[in-house]
C-alpha atoms as a PDB file:
ATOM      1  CA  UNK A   1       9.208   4.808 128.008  1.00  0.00           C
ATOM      2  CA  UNK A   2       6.496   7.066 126.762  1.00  0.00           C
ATOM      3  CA  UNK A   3       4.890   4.481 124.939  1.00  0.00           C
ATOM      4  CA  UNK A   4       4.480   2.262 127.824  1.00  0.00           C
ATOM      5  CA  UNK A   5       4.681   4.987 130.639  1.00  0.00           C
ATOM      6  CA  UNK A   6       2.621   3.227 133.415  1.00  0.00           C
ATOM      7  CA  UNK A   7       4.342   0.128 133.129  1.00  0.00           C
ATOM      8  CA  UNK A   8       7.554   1.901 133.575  1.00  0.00           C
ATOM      9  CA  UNK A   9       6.138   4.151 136.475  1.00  0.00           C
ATOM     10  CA  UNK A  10       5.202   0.725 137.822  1.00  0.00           C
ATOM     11  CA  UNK A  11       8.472  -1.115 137.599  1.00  0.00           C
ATOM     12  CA  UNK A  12      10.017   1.885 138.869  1.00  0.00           C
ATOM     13  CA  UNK A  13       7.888   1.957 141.791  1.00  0.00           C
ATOM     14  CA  UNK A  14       8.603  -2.345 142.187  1.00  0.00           C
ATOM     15  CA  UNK A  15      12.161  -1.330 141.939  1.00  0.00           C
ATOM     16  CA  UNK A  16      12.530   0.979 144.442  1.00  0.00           C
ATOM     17  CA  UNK A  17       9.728  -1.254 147.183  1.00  0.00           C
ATOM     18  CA  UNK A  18      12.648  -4.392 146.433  1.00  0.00           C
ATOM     19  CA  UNK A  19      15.575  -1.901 146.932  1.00  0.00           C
ATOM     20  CA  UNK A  20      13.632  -0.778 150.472  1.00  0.00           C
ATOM     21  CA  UNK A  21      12.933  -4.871 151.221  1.00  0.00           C
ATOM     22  CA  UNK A  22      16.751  -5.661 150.979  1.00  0.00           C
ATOM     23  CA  UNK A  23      18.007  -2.400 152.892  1.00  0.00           C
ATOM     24  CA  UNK A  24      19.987  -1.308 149.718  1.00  0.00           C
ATOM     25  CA  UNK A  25      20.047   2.246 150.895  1.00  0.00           C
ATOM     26  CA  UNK A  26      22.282   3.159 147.915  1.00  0.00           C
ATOM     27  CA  UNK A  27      20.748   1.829 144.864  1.00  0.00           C
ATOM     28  CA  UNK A  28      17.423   3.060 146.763  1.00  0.00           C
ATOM     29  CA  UNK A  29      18.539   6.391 146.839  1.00  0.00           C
ATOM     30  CA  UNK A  30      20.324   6.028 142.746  1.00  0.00           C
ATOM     31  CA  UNK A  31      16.595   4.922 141.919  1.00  0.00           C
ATOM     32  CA  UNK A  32      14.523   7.605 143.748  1.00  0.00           C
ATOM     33  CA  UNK A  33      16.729  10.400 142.088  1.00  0.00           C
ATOM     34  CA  UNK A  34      16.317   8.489 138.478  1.00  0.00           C
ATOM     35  CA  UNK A  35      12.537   8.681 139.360  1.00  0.00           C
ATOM     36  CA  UNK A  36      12.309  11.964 140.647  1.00  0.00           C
ATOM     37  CA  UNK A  37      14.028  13.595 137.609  1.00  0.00           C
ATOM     38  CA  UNK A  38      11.408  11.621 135.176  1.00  0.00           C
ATOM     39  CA  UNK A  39       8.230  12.990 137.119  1.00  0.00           C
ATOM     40  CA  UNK A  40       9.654  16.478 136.678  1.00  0.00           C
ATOM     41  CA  UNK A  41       9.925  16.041 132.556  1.00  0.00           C
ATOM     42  CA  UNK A  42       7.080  17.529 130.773  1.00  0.00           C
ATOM     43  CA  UNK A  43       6.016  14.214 129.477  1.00  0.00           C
ATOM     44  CA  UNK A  44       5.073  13.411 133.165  1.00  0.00           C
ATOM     45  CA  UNK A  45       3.765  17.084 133.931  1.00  0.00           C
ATOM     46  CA  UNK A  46       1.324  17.412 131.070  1.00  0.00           C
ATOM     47  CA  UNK A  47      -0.778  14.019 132.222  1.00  0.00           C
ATOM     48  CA  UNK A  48      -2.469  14.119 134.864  1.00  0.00           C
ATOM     49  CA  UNK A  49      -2.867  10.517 135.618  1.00  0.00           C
ATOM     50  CA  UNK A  50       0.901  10.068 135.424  1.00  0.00           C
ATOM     51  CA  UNK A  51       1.868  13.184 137.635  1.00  0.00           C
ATOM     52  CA  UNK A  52      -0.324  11.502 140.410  1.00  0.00           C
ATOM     53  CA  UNK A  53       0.850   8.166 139.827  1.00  0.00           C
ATOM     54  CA  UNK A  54       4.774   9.855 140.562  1.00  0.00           C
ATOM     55  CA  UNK A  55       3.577  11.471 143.348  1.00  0.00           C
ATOM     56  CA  UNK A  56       2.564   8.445 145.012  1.00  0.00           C
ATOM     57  CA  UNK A  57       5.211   6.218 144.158  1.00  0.00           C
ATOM     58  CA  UNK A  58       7.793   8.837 144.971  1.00  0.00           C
ATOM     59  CA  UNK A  59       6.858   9.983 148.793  1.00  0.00           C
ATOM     60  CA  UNK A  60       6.228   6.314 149.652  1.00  0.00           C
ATOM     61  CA  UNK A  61       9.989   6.010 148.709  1.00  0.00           C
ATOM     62  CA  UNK A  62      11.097   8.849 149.841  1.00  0.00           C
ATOM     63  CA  UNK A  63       9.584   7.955 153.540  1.00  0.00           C
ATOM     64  CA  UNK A  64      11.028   4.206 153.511  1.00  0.00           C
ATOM     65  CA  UNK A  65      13.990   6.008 152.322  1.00  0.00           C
ATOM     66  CA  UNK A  66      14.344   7.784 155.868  1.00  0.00           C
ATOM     67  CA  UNK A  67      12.852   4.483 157.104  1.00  0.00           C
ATOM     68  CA  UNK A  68      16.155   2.787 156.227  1.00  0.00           C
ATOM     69  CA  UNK A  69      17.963   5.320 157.497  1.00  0.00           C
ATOM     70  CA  UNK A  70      16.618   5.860 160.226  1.00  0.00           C
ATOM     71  CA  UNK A  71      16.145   9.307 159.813  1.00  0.00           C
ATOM     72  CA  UNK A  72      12.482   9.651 161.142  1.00  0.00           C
ATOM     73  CA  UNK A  73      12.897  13.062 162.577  1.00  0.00           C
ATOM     74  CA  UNK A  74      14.084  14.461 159.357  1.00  0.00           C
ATOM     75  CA  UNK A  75      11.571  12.437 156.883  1.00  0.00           C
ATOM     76  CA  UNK A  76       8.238  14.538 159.077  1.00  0.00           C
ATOM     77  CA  UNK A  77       9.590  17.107 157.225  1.00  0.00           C
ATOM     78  CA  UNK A  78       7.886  15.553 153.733  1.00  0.00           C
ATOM     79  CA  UNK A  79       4.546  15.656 155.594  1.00  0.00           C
ATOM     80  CA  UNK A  80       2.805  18.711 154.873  1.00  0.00           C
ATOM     81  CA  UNK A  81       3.859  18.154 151.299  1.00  0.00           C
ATOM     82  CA  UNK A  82       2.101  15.075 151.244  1.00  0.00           C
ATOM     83  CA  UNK A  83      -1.145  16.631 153.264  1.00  0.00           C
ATOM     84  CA  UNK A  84      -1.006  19.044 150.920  1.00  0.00           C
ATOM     85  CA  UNK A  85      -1.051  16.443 147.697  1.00  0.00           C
ATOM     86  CA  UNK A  86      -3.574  14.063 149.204  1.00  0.00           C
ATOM     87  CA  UNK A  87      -5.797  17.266 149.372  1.00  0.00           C
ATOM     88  CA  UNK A  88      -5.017  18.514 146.264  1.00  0.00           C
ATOM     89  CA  UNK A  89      -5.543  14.751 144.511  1.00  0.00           C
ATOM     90  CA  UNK A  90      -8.213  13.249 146.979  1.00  0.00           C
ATOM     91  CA  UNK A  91     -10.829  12.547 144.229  1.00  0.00           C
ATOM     92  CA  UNK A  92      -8.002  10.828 142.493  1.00  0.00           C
ATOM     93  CA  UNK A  93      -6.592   8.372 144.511  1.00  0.00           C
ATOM     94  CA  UNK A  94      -7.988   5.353 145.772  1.00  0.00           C
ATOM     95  CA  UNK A  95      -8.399   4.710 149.842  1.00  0.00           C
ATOM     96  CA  UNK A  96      -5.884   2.408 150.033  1.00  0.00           C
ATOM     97  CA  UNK A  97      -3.555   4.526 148.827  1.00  0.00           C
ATOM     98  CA  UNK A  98      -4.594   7.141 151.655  1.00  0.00           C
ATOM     99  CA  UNK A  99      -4.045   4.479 154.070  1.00  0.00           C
ATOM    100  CA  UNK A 100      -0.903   3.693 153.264  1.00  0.00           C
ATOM    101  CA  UNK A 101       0.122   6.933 153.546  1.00  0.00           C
ATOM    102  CA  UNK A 102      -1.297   7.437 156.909  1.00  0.00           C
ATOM    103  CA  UNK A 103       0.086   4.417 158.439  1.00  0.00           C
ATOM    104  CA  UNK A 104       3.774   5.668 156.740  1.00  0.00           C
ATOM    105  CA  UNK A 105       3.281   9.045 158.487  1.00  0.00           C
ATOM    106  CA  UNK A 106       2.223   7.287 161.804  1.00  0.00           C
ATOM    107  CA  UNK A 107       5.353   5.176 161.657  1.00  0.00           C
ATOM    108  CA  UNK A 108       7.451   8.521 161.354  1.00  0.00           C
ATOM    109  CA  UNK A 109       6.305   9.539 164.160  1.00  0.00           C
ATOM    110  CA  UNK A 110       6.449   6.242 166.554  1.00  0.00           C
ATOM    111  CA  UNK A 111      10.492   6.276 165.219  1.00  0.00           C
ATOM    112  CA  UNK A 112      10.980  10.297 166.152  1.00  0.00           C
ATOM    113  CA  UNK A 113       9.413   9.649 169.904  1.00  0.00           C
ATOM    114  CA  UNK A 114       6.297  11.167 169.064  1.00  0.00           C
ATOM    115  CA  UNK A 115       3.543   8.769 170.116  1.00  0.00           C
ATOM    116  CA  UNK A 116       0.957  11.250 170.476  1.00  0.00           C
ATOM    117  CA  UNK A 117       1.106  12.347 166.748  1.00  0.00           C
ATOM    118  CA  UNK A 118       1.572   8.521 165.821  1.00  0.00           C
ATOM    119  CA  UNK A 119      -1.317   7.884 167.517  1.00  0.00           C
ATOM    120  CA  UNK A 120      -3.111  10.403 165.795  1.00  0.00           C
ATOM    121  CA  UNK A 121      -2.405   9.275 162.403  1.00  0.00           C
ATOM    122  CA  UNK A 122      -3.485   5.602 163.266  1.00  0.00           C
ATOM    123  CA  UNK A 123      -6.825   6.356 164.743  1.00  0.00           C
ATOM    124  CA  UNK A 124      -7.397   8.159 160.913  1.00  0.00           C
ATOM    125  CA  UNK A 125      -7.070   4.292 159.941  1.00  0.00           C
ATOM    126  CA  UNK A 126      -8.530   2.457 162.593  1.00  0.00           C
ATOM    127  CA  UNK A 127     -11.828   4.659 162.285  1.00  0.00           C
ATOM    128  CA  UNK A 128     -12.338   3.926 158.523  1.00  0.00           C
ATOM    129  CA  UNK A 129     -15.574   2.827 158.186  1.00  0.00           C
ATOM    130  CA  UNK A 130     -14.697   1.143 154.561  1.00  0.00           C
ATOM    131  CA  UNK A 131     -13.508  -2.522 154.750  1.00  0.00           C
ATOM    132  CA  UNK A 132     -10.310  -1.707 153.052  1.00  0.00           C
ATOM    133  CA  UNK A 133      -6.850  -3.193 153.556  1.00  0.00           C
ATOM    134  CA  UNK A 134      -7.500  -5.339 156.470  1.00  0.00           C
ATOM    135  CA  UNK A 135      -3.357  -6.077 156.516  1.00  0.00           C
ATOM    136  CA  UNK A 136      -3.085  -2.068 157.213  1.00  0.00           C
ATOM    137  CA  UNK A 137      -5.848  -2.068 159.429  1.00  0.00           C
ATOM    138  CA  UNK A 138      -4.497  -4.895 161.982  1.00  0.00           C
ATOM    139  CA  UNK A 139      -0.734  -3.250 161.847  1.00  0.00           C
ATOM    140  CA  UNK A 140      -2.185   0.235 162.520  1.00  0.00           C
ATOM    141  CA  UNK A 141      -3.995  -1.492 165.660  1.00  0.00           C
ATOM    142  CA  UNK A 142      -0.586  -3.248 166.647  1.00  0.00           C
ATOM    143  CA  UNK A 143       1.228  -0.147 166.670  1.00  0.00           C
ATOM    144  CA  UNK A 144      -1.847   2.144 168.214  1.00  0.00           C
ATOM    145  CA  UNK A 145      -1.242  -0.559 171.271  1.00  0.00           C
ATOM    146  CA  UNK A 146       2.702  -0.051 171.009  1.00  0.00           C
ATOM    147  CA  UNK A 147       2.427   3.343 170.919  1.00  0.00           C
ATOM    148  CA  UNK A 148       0.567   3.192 173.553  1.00  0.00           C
ATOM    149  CA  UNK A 149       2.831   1.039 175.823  1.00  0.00           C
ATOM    150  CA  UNK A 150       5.395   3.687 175.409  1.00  0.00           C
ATOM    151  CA  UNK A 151       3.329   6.381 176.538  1.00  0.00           C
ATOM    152  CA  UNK A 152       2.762   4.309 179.802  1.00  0.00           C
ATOM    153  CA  UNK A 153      -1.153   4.337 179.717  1.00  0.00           C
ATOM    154  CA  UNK A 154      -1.407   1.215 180.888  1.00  0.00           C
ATOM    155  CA  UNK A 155      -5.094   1.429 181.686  1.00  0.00           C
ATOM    156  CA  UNK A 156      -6.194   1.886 178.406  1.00  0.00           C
ATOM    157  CA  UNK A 157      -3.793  -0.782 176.936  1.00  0.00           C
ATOM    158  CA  UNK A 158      -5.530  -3.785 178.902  1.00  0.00           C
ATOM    159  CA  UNK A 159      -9.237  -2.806 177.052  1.00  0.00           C
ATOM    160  CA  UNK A 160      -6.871  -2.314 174.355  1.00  0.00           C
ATOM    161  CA  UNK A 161      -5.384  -5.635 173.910  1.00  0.00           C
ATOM    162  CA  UNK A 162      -8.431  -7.541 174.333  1.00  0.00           C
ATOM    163  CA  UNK A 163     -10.005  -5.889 171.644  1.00  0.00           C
ATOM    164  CA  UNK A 164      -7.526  -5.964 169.263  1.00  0.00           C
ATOM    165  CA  UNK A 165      -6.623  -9.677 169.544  1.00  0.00           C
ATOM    166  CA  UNK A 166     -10.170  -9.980 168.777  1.00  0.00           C
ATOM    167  CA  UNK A 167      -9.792  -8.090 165.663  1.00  0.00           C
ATOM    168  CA  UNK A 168      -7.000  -9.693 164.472  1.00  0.00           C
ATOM    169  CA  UNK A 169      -8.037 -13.412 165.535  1.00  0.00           C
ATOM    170  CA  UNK A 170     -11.239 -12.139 163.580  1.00  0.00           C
ATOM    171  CA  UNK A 171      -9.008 -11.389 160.274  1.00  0.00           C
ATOM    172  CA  UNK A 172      -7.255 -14.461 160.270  1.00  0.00           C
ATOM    173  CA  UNK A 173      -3.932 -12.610 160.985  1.00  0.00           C
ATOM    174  CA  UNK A 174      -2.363 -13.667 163.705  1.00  0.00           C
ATOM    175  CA  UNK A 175       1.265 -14.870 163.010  1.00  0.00           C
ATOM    176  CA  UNK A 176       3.359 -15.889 165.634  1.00  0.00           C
ATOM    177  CA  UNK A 177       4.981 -12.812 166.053  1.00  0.00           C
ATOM    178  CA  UNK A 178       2.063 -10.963 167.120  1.00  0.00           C
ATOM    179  CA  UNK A 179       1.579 -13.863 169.227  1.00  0.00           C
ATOM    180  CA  UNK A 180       4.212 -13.122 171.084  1.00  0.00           C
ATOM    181  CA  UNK A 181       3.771  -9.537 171.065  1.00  0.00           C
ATOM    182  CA  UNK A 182       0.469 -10.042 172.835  1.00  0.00           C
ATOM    183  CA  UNK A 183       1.845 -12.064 175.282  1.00  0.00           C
ATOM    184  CA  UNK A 184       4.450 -10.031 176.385  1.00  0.00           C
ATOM    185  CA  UNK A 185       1.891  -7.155 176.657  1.00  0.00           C
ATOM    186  CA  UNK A 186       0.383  -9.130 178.510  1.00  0.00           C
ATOM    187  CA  UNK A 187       2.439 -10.199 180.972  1.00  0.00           C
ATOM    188  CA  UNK A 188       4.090  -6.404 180.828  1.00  0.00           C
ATOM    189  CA  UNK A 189       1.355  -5.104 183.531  1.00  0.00           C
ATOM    190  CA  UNK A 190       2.901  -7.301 186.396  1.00  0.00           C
ATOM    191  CA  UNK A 191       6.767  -6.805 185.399  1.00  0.00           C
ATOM    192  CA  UNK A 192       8.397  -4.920 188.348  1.00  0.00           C
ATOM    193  CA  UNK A 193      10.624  -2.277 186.948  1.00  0.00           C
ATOM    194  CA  UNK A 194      14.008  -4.235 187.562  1.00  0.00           C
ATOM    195  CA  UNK A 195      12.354  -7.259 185.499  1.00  0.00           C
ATOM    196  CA  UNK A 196      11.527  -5.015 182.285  1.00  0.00           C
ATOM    197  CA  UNK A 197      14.439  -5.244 180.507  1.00  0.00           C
ATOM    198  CA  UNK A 198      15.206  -8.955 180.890  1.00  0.00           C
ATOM    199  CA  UNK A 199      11.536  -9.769 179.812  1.00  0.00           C
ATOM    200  CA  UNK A 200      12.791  -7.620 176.357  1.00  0.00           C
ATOM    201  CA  UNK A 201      16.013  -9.327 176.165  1.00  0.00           C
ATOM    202  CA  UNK A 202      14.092 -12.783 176.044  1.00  0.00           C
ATOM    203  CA  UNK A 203      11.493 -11.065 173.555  1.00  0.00           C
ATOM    204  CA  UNK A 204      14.122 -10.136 171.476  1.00  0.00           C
ATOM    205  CA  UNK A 205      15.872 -13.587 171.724  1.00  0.00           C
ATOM    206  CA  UNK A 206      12.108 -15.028 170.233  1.00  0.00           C
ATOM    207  CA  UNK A 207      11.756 -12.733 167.236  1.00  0.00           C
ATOM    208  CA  UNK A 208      15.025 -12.966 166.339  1.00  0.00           C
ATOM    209  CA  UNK A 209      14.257 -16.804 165.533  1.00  0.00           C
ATOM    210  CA  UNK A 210      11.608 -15.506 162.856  1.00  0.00           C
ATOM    211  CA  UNK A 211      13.331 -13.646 160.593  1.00  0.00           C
ATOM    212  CA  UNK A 212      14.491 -14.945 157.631  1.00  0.00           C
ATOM    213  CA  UNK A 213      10.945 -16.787 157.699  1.00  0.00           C
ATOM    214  CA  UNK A 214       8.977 -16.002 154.395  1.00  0.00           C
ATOM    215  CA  UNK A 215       5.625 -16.513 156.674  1.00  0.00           C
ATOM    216  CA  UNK A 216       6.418 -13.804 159.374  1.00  0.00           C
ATOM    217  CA  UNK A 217       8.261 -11.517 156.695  1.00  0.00           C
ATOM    218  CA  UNK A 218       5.045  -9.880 156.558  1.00  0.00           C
ATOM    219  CA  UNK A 219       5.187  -8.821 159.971  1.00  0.00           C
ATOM    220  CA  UNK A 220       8.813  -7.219 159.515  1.00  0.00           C
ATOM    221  CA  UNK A 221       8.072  -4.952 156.756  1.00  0.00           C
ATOM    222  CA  UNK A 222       5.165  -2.947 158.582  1.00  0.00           C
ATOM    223  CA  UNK A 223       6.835  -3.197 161.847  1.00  0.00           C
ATOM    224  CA  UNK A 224      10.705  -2.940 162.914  1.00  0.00           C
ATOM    225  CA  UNK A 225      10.246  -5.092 165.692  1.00  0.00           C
ATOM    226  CA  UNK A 226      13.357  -5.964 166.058  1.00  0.00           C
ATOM    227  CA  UNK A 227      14.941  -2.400 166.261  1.00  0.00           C
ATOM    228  CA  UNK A 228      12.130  -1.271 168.446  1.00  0.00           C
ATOM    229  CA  UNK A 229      13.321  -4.350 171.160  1.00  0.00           C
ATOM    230  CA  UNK A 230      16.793  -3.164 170.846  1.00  0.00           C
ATOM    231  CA  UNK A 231      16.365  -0.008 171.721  1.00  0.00           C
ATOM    232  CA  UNK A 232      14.504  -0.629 174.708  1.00  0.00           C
ATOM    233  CA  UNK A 233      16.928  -2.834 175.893  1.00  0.00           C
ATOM    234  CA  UNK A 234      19.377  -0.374 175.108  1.00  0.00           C
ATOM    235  CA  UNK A 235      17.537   2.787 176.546  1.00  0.00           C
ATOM    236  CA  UNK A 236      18.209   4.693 173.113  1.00  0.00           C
ATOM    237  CA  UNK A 237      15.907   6.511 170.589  1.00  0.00           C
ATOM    238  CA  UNK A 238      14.618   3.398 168.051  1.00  0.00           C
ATOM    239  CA  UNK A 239      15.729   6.102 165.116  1.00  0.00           C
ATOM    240  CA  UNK A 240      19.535   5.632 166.548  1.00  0.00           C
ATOM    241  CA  UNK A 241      19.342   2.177 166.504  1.00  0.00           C
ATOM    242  CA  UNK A 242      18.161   2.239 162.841  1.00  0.00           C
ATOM    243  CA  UNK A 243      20.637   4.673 161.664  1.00  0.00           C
ATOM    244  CA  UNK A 244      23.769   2.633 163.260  1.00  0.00           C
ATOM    245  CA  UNK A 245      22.527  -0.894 161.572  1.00  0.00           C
ATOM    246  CA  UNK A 246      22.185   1.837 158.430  1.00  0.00           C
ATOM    247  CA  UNK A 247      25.927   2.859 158.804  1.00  0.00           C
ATOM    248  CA  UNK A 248      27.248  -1.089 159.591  1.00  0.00           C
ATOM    249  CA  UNK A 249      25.670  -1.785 156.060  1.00  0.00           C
ATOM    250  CA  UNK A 250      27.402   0.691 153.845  1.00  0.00           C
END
């Protein structure tokens, strides 16, 4: 392992992103502790490069960690560690790295009920002037509309929606499920209250046919869609949703 020390910082970091992709909470959380004792050795300590390299790797875990579980609430309480590191590391670590971590942080946020602060995090990526991680860059603008949505300001959210379809018609990446995000977004302006929930239910019934799909998978992994439908229709926090699929899987 010291001899080839990236690599395994790497493979560690693979490990952990597959154990997050197929909800293995257990093995993720067996991994993250494996990981976390080997960036406290000295080894790891004395090099720089590798001390920022763990640092990375192991707060992106740790958030999909609460991601899985569905304990969003309880993960912002890594975030002024991480504000903290990305200070401390900034002429270190490349932008898309910084973005990633934003868009995490945002997605904390959206799952705790805070749309304000979500919002807040995603307008740090939508306003980056550097072409970087266009993939980032159209999910931050899906869930800056979302966000939105929930916060009821549907006056903003027309000029909204407009603009971002543009942007990601303009990337090439519009999948279906977007698609059909838009339109319900759409259509959500003239929904009379008593009509809401149905128009979910039927949402719901549409993305469910998508996953599984290796083309939309994409569109799963930056966005619990599904979870986020369910507890609308449901009228519960999207975190308690999350944490009982969580529990049904151990």
């Amino acid at each position: 392992i010291e001899v080839e020390a990236a690599h395994y910082i790497k493979g560690m970091h693979n490990l952990m992103g597959a154990h997050f992709d197929l909800h293995n909470g257990q093995k993720l959380e067996e991994t993250i502790e494996k990981f976390e004792a080997f960036s406290k050795t000295r080894f790891v300590q004395q090099n720089e490069n590798y001390r920022i390299l763990c640092f990375v790797y192991l707060y992106i875990a740790r958030i999909n960690r609460h991601f899985t579980e569905g304990s969003f609430t309880v993960g912002l309480q890594l975030v002024p560690e991480i504000e903290q590191q990305l200070d401390a590391y900034e002429l270190y670590l490349d932008r898309h790295r910084i973005l990633t971590f934003y868009y995490k942080i945002a997605c904390l946020y959206f799952g705790s009920g805070n749309n304000e602060k979500a919002i807040e995090y995603l307008h740090k990526i939508i306003n980056w002037k550097t072409d970087l991680r266009s993939d980032l860059q159209c999910y931050a603008r899906l869930l800056h509309l979302i966000a939105h949505y929930e916060l009821g300001n549907y006056s903003l959210l027309e000029y909204l929606l407009k603009s971002v379809y543009r942007f990601m018609g303009k990337m090439g990446s519009l999948s279906s499920i977007e698609e059909e995000i838009f339109k319900f977004l759409r259509a959500s302006f003239a929904l009379k209250p008593d009509k809401v929930k149905p128009a979910f239910e039927k949402l719901l019934e549409r993305m469910k046919k998508y996953e599984g799909n290796s083309f939309e998978n994409r569109a799963f992994l930056y966005l619990d869609i599904i979870s986020w439908l369910e507890s609308k229709i449901e009228g519960v926090p999207v975190q308690q949703v999350i944490k009982a699929k969580a529990k049904g899987r151990r």
